[in-house]
PDB file of N, CA and C in Angstrom:
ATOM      1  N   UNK A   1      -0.701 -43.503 -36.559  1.00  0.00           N
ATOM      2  CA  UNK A   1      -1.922 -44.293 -36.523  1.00  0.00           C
ATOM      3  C   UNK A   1      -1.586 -45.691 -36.030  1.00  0.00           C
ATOM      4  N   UNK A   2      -1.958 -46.197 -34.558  1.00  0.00           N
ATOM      5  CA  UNK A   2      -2.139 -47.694 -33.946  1.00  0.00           C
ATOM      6  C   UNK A   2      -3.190 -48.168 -34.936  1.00  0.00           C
ATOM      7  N   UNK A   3      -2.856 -49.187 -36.130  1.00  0.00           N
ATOM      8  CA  UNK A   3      -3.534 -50.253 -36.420  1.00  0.00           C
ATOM      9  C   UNK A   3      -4.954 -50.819 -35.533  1.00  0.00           C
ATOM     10  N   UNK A   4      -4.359 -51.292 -34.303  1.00  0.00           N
ATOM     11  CA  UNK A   4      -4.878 -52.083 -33.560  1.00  0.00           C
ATOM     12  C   UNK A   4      -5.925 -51.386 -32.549  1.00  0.00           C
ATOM     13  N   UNK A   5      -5.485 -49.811 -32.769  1.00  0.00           N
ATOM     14  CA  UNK A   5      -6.523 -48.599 -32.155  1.00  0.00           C
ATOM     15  C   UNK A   5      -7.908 -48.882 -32.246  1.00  0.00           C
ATOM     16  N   UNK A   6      -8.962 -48.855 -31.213  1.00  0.00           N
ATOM     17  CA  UNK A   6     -10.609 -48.220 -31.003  1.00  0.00           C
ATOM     18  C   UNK A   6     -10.724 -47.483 -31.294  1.00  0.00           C
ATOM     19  N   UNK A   7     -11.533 -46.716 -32.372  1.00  0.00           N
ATOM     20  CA  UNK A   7     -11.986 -45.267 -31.969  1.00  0.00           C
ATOM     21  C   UNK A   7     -13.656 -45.546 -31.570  1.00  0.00           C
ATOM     22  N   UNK A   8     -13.949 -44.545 -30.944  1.00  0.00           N
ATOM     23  CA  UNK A   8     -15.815 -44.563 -30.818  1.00  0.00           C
ATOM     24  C   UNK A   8     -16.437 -43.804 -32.347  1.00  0.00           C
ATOM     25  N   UNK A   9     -17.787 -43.827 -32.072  1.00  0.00           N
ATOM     26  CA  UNK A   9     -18.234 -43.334 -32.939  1.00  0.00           C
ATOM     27  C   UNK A   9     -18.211 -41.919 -33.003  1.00  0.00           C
ATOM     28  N   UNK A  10     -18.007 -41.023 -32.041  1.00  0.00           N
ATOM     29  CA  UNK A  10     -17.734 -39.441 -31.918  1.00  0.00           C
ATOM     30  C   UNK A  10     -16.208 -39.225 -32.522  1.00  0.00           C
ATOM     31  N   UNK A  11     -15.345 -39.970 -32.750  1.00  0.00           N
ATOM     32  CA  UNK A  11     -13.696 -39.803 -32.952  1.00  0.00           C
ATOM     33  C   UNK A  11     -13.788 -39.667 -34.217  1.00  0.00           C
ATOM     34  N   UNK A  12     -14.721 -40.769 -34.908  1.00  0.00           N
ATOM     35  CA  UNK A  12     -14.836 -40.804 -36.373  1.00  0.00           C
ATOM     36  C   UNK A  12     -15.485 -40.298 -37.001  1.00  0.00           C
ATOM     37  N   UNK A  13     -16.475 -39.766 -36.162  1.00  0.00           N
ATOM     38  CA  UNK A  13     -17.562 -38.484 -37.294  1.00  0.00           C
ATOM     39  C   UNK A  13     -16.545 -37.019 -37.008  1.00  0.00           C
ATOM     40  N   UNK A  14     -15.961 -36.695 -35.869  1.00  0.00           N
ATOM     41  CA  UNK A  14     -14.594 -35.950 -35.558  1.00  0.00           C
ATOM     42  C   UNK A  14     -13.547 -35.909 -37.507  1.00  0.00           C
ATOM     43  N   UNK A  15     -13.193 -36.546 -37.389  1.00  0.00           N
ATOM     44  CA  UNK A  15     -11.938 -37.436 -38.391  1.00  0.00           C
ATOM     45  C   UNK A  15     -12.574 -36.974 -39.640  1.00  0.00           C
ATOM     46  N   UNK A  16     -13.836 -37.569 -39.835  1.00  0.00           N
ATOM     47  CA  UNK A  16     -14.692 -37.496 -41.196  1.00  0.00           C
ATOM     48  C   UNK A  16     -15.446 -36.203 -41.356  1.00  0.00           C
ATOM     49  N   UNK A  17     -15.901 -35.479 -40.492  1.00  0.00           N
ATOM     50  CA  UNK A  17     -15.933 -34.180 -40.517  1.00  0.00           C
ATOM     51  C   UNK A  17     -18.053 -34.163 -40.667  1.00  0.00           C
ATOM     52  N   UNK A  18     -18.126 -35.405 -40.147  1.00  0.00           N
ATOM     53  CA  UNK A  18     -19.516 -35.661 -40.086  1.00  0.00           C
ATOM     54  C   UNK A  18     -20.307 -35.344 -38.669  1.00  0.00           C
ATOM     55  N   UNK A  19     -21.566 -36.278 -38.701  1.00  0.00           N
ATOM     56  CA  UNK A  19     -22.125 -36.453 -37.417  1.00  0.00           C
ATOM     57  C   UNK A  19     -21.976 -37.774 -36.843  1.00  0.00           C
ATOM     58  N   UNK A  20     -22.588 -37.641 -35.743  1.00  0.00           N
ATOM     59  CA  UNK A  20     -22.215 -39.300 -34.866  1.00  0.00           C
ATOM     60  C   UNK A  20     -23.252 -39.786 -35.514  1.00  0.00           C
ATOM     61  N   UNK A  21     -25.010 -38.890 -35.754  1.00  0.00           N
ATOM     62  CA  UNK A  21     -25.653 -40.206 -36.528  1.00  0.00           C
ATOM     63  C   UNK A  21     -25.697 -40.579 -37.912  1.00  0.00           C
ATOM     64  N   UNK A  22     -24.574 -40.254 -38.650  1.00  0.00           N
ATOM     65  CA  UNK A  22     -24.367 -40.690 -39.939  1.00  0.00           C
ATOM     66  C   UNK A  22     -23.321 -41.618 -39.648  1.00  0.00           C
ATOM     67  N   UNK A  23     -22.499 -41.385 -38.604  1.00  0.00           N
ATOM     68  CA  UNK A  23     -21.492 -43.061 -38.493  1.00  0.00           C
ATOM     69  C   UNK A  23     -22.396 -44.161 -37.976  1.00  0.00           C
ATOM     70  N   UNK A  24     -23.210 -43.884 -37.478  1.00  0.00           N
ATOM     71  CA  UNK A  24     -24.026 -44.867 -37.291  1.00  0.00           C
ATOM     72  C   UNK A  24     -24.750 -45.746 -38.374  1.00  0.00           C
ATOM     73  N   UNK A  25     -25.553 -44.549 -38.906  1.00  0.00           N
ATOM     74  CA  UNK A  25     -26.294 -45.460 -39.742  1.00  0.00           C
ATOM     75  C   UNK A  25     -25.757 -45.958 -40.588  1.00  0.00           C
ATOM     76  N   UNK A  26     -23.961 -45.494 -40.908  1.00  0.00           N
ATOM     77  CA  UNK A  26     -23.474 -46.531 -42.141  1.00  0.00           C
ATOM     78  C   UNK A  26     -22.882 -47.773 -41.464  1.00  0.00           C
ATOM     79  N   UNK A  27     -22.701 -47.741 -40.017  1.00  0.00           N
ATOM     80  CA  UNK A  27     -22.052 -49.334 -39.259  1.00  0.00           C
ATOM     81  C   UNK A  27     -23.249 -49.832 -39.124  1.00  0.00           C
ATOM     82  N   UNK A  28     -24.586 -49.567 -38.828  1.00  0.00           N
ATOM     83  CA  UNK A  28     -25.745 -49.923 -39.135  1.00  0.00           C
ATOM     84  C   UNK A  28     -26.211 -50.748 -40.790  1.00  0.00           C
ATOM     85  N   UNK A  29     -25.939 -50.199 -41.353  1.00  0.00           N
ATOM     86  CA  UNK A  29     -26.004 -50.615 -42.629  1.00  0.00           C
ATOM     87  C   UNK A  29     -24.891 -51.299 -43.436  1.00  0.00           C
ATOM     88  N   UNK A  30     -23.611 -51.703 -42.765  1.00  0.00           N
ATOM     89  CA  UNK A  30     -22.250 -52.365 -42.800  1.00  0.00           C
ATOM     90  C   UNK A  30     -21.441 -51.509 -44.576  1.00  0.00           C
ATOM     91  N   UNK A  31     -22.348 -50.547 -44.239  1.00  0.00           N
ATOM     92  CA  UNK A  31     -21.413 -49.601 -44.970  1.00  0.00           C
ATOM     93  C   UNK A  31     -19.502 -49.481 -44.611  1.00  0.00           C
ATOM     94  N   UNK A  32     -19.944 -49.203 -43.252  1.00  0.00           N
ATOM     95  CA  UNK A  32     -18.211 -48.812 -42.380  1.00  0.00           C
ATOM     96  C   UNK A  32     -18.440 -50.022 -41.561  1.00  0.00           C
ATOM     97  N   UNK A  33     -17.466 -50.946 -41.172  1.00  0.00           N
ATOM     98  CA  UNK A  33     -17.106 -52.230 -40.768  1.00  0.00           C
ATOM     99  C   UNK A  33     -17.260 -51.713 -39.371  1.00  0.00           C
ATOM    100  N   UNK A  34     -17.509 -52.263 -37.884  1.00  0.00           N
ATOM    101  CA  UNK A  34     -17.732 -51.750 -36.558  1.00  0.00           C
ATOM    102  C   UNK A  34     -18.035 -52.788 -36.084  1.00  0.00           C
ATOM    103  N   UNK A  35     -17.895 -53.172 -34.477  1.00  0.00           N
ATOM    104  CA  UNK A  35     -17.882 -53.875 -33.716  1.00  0.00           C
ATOM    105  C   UNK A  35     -18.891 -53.045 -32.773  1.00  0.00           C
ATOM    106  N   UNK A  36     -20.072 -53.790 -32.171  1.00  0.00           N
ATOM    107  CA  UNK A  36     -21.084 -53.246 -31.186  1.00  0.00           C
ATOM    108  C   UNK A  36     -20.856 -54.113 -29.976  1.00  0.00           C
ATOM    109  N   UNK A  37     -20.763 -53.266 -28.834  1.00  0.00           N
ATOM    110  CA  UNK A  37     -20.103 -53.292 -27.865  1.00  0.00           C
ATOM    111  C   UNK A  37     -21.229 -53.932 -26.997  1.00  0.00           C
ATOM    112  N   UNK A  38     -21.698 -55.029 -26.177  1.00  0.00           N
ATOM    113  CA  UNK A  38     -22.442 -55.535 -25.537  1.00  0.00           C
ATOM    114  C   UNK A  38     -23.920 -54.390 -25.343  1.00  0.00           C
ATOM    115  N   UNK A  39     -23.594 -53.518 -24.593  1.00  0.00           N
ATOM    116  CA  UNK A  39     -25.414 -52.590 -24.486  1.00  0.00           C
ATOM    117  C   UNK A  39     -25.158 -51.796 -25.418  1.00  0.00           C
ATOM    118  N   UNK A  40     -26.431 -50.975 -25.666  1.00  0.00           N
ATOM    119  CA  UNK A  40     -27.032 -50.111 -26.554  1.00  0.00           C
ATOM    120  C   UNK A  40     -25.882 -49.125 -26.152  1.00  0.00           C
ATOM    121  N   UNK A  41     -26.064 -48.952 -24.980  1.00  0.00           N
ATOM    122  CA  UNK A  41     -24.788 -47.692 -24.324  1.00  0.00           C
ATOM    123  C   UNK A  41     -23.737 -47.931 -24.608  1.00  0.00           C
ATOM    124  N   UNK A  42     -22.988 -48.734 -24.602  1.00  0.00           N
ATOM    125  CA  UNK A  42     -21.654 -49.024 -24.716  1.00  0.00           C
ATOM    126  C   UNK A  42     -21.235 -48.210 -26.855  1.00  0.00           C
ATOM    127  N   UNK A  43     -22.241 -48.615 -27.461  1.00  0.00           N
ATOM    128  CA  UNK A  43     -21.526 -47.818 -28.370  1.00  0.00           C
ATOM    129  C   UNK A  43     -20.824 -49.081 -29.397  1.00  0.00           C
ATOM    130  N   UNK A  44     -20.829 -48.192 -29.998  1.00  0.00           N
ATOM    131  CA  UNK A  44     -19.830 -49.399 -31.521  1.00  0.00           C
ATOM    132  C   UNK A  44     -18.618 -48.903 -31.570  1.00  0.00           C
ATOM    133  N   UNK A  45     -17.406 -49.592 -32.177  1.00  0.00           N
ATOM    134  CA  UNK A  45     -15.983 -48.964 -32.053  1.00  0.00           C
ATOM    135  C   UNK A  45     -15.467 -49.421 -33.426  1.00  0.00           C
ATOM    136  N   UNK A  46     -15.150 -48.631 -34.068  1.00  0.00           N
ATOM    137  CA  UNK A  46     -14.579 -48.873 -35.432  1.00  0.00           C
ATOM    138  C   UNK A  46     -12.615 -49.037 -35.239  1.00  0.00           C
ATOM    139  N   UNK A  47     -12.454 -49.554 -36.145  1.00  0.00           N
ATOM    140  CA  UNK A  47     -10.776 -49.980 -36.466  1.00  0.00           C
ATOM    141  C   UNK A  47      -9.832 -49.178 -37.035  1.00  0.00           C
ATOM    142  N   UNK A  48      -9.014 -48.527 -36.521  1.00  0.00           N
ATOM    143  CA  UNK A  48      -8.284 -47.772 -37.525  1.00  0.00           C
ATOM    144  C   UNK A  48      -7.431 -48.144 -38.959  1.00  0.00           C
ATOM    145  N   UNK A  49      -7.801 -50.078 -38.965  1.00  0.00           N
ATOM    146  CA  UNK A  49      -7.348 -50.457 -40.189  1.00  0.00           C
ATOM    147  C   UNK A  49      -9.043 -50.221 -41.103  1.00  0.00           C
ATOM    148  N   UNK A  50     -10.135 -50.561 -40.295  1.00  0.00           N
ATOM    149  CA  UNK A  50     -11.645 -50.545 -40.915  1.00  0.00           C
ATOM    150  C   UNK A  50     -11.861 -49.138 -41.247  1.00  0.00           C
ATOM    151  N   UNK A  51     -11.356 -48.137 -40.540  1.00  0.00           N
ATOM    152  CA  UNK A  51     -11.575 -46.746 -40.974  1.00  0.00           C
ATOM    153  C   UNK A  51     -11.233 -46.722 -42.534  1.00  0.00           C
ATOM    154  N   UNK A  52      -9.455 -46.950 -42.275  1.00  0.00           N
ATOM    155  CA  UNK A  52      -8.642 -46.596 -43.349  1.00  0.00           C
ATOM    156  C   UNK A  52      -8.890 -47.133 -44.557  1.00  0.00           C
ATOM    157  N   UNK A  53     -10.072 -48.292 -44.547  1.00  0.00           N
ATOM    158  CA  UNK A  53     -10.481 -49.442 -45.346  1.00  0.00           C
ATOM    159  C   UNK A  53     -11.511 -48.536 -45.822  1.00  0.00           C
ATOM    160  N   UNK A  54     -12.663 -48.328 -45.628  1.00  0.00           N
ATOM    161  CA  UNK A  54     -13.646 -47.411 -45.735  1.00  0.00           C
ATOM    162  C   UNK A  54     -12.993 -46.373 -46.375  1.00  0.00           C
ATOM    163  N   UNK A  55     -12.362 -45.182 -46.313  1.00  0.00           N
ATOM    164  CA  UNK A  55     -11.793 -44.102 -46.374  1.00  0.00           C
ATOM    165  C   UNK A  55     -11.054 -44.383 -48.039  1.00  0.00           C
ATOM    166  N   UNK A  56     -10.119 -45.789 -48.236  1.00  0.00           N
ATOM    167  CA  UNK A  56      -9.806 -45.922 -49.389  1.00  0.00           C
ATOM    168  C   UNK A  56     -10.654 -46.493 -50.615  1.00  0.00           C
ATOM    169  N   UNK A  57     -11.404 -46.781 -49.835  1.00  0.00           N
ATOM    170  CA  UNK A  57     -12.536 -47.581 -51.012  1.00  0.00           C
ATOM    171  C   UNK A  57     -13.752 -46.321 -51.510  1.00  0.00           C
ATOM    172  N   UNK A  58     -13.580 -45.268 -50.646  1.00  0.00           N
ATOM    173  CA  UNK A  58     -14.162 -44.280 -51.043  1.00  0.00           C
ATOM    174  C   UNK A  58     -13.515 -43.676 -51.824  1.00  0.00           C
ATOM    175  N   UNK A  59     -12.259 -43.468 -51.646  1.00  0.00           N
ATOM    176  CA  UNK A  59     -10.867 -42.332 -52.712  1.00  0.00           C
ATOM    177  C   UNK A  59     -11.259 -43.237 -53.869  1.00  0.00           C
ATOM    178  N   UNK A  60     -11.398 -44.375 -54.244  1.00  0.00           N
ATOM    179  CA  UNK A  60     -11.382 -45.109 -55.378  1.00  0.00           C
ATOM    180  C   UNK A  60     -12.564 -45.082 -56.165  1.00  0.00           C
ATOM    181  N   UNK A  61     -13.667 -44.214 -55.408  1.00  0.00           N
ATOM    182  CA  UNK A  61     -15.191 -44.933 -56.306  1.00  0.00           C
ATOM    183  C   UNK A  61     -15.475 -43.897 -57.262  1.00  0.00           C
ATOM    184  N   UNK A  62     -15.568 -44.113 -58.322  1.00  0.00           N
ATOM    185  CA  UNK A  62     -15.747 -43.315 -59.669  1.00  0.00           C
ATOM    186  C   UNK A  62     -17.023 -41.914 -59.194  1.00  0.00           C
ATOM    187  N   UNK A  63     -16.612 -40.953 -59.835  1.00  0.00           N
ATOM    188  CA  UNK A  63     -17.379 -39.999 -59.196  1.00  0.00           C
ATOM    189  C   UNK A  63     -18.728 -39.609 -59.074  1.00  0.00           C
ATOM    190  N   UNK A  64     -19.895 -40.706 -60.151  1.00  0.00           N
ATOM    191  CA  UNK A  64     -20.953 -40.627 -59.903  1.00  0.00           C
ATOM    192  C   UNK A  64     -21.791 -41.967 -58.527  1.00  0.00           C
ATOM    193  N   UNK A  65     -20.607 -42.415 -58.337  1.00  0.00           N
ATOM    194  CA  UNK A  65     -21.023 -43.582 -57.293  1.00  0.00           C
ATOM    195  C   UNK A  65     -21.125 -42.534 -56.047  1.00  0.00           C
ATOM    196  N   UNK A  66     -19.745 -41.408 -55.663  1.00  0.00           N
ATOM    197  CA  UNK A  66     -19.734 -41.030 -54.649  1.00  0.00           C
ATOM    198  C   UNK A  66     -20.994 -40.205 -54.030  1.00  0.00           C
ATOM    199  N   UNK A  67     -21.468 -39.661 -55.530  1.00  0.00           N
ATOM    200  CA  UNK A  67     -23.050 -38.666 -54.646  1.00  0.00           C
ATOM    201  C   UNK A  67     -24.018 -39.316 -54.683  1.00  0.00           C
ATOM    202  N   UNK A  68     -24.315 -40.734 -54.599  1.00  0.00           N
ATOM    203  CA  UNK A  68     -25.046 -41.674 -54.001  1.00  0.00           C
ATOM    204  C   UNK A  68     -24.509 -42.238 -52.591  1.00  0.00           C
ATOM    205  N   UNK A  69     -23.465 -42.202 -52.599  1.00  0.00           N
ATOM    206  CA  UNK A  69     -22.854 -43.120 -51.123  1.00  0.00           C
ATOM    207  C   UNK A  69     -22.756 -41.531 -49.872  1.00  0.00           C
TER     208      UNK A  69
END
């Protein structure tokens, strides 16, 4: 894992085993940390340290938080 890596939003619903419009609406909602890329087209690009950030703060959340999030 490059730290300093882009992924798009298709890499990470890939990874997470989701859809592209649920990565959205949580970089939408600054659920998952993301950078939006000048046009609508261009897309948002998440961090592979912001992933891994997201990803651990989820392993940590007591188990009635998680079937709300």
């Amino acid at each position: 894992m490059d730290p300093g890596q882009m992924l798009t939003v298709e890499q990470v619903a890939r990874r997470l085993a989701t859809t592209e419009e649920t990565i959205r609406r949580w970089l939408r909602s600054g659920r998952l940390r993301g950078v939006r890329l000048g046009a609508t087209r261009a897309g948002w690009r998440v961090s592979e340290v912001d992933l891994a950030a997201f990803l651990h703060e989820r392993a940590n959340m007591p188990a009635e938080g998680k079937a709300a999030a």
